[in-house]
C-alpha atoms as a PDB file:
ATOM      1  CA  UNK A   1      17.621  21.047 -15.085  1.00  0.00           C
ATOM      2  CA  UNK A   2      20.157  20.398 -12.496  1.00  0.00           C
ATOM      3  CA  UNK A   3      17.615  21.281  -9.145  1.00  0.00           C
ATOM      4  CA  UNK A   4      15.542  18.193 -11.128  1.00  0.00           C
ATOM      5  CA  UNK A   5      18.610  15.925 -11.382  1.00  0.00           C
ATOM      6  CA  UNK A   6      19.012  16.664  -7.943  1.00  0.00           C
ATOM      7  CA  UNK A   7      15.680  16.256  -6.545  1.00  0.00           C
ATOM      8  CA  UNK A   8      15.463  13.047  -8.798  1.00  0.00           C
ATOM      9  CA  UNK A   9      19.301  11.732  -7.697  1.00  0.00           C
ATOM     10  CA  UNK A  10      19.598  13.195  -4.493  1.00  0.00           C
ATOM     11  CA  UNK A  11      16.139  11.862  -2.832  1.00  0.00           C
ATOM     12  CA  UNK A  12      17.251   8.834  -1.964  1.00  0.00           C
ATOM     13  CA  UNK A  13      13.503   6.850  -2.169  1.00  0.00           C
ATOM     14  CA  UNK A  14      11.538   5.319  -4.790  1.00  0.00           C
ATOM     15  CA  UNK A  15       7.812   7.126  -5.566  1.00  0.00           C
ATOM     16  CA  UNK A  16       4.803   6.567  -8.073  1.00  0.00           C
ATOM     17  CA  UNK A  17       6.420   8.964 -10.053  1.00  0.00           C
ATOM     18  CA  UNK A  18      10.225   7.886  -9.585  1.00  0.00           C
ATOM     19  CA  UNK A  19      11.912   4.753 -10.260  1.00  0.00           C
ATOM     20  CA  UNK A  20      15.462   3.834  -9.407  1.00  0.00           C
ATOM     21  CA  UNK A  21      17.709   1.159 -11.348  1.00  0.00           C
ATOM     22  CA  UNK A  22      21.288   0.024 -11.310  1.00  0.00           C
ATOM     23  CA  UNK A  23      23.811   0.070 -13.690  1.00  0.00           C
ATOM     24  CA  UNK A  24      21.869  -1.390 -16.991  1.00  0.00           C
ATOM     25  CA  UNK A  25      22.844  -1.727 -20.112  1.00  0.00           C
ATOM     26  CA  UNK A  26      20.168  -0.488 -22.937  1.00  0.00           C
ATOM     27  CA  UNK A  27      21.260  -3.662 -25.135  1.00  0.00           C
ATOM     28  CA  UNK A  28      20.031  -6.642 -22.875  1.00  0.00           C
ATOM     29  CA  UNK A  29      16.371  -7.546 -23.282  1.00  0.00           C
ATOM     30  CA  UNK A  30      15.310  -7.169 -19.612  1.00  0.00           C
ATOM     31  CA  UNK A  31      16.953  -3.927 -19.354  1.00  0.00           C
ATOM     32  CA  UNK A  32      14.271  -3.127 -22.102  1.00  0.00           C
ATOM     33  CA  UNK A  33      11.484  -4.707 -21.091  1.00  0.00           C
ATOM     34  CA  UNK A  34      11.621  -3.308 -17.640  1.00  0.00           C
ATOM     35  CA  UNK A  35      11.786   0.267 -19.291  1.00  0.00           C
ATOM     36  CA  UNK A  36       8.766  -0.276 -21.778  1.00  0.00           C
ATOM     37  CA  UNK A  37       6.790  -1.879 -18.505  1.00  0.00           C
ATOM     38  CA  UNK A  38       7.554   1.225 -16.156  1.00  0.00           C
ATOM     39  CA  UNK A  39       6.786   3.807 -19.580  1.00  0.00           C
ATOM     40  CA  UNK A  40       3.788   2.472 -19.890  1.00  0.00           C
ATOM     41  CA  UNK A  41       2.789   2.585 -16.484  1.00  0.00           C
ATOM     42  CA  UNK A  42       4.251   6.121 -15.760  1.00  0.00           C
ATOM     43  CA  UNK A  43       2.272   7.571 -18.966  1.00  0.00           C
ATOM     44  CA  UNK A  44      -1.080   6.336 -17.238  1.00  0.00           C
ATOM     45  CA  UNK A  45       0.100   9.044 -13.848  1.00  0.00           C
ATOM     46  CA  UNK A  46      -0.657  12.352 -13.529  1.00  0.00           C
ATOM     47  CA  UNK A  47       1.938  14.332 -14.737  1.00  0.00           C
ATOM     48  CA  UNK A  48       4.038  11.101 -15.898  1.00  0.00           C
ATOM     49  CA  UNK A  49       7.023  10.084 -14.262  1.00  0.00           C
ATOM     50  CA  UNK A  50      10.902   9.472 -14.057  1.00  0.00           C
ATOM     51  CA  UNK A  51      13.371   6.376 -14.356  1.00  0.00           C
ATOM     52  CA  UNK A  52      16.759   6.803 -13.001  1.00  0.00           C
ATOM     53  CA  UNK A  53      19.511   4.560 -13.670  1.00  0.00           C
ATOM     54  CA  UNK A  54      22.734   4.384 -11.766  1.00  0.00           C
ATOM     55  CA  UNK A  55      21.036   4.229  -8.371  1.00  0.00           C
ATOM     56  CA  UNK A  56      21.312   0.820  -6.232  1.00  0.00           C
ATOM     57  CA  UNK A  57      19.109  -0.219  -3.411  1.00  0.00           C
ATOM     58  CA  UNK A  58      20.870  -1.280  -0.696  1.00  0.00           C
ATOM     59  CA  UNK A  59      20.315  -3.866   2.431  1.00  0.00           C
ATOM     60  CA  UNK A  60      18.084  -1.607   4.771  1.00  0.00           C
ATOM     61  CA  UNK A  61      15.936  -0.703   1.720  1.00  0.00           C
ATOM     62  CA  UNK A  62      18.022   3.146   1.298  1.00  0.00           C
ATOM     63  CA  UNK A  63      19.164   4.126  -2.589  1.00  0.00           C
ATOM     64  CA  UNK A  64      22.701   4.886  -3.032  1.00  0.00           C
ATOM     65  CA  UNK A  65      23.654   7.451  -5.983  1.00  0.00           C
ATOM     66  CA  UNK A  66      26.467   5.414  -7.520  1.00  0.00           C
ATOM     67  CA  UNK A  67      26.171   5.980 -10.978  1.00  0.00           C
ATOM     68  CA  UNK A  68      26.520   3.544 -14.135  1.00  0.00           C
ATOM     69  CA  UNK A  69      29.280   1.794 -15.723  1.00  0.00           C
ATOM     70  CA  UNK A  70      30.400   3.716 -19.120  1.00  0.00           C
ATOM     71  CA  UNK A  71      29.247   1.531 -21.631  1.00  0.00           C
ATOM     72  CA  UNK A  72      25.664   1.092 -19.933  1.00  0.00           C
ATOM     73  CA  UNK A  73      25.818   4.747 -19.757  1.00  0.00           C
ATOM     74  CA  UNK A  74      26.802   4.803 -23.833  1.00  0.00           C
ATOM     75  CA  UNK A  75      24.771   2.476 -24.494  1.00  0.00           C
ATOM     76  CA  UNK A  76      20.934   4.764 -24.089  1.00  0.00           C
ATOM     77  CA  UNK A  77      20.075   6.555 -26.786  1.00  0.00           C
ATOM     78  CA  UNK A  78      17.057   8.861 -27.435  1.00  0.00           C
ATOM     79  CA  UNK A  79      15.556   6.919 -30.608  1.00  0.00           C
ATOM     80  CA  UNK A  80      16.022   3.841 -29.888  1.00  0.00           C
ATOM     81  CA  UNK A  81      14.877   3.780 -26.234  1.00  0.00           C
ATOM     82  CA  UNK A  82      11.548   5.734 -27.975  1.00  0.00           C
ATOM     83  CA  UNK A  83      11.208   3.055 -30.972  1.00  0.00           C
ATOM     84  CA  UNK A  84      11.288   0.099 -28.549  1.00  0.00           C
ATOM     85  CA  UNK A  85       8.741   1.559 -25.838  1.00  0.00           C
ATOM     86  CA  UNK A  86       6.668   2.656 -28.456  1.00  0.00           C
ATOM     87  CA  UNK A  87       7.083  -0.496 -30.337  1.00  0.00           C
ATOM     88  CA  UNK A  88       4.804  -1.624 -27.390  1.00  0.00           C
ATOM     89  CA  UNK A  89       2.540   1.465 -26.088  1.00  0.00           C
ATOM     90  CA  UNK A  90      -0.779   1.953 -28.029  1.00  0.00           C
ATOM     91  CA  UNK A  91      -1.262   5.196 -28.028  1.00  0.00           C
ATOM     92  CA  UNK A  92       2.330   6.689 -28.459  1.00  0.00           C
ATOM     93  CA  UNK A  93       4.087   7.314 -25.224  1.00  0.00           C
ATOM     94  CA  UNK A  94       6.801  10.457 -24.785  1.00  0.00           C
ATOM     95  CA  UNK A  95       9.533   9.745 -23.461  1.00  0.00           C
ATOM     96  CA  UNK A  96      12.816  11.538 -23.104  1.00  0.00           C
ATOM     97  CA  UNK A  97      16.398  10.185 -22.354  1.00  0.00           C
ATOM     98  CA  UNK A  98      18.373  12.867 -20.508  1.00  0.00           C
ATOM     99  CA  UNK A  99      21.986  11.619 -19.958  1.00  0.00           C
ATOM    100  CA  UNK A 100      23.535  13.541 -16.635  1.00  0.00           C
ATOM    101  CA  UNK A 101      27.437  13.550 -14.928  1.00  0.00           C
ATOM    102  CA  UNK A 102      27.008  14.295 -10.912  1.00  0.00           C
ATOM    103  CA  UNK A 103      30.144  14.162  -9.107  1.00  0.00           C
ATOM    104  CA  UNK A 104      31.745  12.473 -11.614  1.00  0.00           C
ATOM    105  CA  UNK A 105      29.144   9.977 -11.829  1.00  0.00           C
ATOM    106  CA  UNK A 106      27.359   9.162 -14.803  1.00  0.00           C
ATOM    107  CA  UNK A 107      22.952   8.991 -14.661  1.00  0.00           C
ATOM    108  CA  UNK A 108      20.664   8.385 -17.344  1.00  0.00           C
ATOM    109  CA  UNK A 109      17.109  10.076 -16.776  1.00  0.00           C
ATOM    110  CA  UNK A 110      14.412   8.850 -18.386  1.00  0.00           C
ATOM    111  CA  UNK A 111      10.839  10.939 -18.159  1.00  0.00           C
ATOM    112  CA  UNK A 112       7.994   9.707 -19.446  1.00  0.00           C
ATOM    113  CA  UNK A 113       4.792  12.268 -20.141  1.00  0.00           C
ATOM    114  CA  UNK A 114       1.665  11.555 -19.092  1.00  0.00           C
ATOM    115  CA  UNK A 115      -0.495  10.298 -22.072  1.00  0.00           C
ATOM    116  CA  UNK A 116      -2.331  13.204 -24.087  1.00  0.00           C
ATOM    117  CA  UNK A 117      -5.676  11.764 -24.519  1.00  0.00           C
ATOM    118  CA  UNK A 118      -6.235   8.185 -23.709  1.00  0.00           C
ATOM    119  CA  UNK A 119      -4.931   5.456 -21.336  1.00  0.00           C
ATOM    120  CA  UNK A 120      -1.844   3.461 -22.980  1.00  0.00           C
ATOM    121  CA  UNK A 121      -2.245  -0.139 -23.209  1.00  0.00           C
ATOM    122  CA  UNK A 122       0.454  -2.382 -23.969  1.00  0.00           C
ATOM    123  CA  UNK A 123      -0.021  -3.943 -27.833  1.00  0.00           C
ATOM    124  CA  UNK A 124       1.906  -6.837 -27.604  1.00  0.00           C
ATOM    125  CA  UNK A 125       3.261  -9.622 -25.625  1.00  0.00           C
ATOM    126  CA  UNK A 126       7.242  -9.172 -24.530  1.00  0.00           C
ATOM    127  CA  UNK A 127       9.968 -10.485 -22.059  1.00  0.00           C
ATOM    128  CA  UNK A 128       9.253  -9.759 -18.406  1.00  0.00           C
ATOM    129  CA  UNK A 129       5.598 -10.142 -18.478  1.00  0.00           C
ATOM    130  CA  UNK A 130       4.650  -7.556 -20.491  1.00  0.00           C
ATOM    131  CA  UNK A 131       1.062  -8.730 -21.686  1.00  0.00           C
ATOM    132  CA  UNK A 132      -0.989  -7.692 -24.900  1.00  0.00           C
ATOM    133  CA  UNK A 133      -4.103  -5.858 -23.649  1.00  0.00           C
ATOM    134  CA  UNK A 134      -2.512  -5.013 -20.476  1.00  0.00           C
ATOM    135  CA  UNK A 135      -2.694  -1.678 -18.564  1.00  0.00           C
ATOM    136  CA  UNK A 136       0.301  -1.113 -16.493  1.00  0.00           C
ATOM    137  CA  UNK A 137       0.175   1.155 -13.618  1.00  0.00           C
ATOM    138  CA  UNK A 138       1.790   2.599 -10.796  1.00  0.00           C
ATOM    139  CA  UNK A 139      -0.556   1.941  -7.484  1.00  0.00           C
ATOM    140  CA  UNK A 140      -0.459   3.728  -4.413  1.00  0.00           C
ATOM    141  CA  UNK A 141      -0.464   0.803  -2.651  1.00  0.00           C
ATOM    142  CA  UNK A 142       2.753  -0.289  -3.198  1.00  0.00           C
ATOM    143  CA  UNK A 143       5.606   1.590  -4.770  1.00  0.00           C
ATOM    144  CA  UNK A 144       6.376  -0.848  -8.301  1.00  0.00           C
ATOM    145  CA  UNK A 145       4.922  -1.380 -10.973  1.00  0.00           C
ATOM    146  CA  UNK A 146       2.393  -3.634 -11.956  1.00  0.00           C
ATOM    147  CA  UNK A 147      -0.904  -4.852 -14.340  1.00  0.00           C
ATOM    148  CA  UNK A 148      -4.117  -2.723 -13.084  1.00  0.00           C
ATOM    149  CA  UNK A 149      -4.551  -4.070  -9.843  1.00  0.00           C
ATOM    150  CA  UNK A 150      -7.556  -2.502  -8.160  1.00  0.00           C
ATOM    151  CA  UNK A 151     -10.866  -0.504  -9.741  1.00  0.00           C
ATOM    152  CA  UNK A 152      -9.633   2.411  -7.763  1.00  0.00           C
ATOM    153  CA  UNK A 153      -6.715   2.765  -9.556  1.00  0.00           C
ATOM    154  CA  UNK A 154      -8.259   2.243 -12.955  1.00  0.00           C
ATOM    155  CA  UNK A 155     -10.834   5.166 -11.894  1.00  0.00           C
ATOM    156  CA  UNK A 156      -7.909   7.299 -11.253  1.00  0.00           C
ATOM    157  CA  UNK A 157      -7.004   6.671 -14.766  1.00  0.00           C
ATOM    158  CA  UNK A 158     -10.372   6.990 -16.295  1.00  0.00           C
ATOM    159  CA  UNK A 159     -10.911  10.332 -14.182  1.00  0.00           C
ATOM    160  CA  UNK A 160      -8.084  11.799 -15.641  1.00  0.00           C
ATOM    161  CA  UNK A 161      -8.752  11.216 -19.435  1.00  0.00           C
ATOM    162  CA  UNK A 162     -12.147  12.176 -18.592  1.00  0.00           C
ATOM    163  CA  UNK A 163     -10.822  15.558 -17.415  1.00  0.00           C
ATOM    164  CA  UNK A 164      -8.317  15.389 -20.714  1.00  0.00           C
ATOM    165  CA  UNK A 165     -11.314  15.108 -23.115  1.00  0.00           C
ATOM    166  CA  UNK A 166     -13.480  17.892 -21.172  1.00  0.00           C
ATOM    167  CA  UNK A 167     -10.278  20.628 -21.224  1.00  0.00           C
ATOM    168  CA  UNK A 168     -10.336  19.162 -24.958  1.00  0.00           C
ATOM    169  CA  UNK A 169     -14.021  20.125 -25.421  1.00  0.00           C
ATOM    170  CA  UNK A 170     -13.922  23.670 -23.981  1.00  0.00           C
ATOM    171  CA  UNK A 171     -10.563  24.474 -26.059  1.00  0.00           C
ATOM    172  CA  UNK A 172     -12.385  23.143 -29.579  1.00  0.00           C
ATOM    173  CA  UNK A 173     -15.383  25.458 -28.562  1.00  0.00           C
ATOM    174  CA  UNK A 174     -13.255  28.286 -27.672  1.00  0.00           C
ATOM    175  CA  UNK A 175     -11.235  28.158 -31.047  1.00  0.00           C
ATOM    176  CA  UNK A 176     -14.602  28.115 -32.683  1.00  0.00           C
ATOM    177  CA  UNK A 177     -15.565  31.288 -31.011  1.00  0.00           C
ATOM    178  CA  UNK A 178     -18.675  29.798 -29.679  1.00  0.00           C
ATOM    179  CA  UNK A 179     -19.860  30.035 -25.945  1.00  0.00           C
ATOM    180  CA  UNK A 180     -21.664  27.722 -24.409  1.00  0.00           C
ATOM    181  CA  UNK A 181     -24.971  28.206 -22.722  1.00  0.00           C
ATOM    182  CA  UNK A 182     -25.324  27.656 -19.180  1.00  0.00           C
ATOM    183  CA  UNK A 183     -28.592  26.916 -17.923  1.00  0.00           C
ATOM    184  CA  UNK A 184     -29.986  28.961 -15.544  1.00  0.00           C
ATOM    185  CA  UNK A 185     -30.598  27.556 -12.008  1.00  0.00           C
ATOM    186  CA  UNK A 186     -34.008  27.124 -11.461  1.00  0.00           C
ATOM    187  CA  UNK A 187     -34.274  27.985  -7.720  1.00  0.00           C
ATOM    188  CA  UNK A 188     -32.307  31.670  -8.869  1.00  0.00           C
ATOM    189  CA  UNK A 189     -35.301  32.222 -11.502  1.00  0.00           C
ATOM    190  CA  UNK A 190     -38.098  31.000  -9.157  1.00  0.00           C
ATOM    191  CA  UNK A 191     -36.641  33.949  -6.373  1.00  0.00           C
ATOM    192  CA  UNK A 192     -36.189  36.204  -9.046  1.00  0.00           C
ATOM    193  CA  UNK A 193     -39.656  36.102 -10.207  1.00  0.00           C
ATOM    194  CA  UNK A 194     -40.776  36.252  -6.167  1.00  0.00           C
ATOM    195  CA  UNK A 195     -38.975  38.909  -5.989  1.00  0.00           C
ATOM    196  CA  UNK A 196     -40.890  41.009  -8.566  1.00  0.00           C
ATOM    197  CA  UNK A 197     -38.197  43.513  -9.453  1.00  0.00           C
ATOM    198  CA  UNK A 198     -37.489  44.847  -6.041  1.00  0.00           C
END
């Protein structure tokens, strides 16, 4: 845990899969609309992602580590932070609230999981632009986050539920105890057969 709070705290740069904020506090309606926007988006990555509070960006575009104010730190808490970005997600997005002291500096870590089996969408409309219908994303492009921008990134999504519902298949056949057949290649029989059992 603590070489990820560092890695996370100590890196000093935003990244598709990390997201820096200031001091927030969980009760003002931006503060949660920002989160449920970045969930979202995170969920549709790879391997998901993190949101840090307590870091500030500073004039020449660096990150500072300067942790949060007590009661912004007090005021995240596991189920509620889930309820409200799931109030949102369609299907349920995992998230985690991790609450970290660093030099006697308080953090709170957010990581979102990657979505089991299908894209998330966002189900209703909400402060900040948050859309019904919408598919957030994080895009190579440009480190934020933002509504589908491009058909490459929405093939990066669809490639990677596609490879979701595939190691899905082969796990449903294996619990089954059934193998699947793979044809053989017709050039391999064809040399066989030249090769008339030599």
């Amino acid at each position: 845990m603590s070489d990820l709070v560092d890695s996370l705290i100590g890196n000093g740069r935003e990244e598709r899969h990390v997201e820096f904020k200031r001091t927030m506090n969980w009760s003002d309606v931006g503060t949660k609309s920002k989160v449920v926007k970045s969930s979202i988006a995170m969920a549709n990555l790879r391997d998901g992602g993190f949101i840090v509070f307590g870091i500030e960006r500073q004039p020449d575009d660096s990150y500072t580590a300067v942790g949060m104010k007590a009661e912004d730190y007090d005021s995240f808490k596991q189920d509620e932070i889930s309820m409200e970005v799931n109030n949102y997600a369609d299907p349920f997005v995992e998230v985690t609230v991790q609450k970290v002291k660093r030099d006697a500096k308080l953090f709170v870590i957010i990581e979102i999981r990657e979505f089991l089996d299908l894209p998330i969408l966002c189900k209703r409309d909400g402060a900040e632009r948050l859309r019904n219908g919408a598919i957030y994303v994080r895009p190579r492009r440009k480190i934020e986050t933002a509504e589908l921008p491009s058909q490459g990134d929405l093939r990066e999504i669809l490639d990677l539920a596609v490879e979701k519902k595939i190691r899905s298949f082969y796990s449903q056949i294996e619990r089954v105890g059934a193998r699947l057949a793979v044809p053989e290649d017709r050039d391999s029989k064809a040399f066989s057969e030249q090769l008339g059992g030599l």
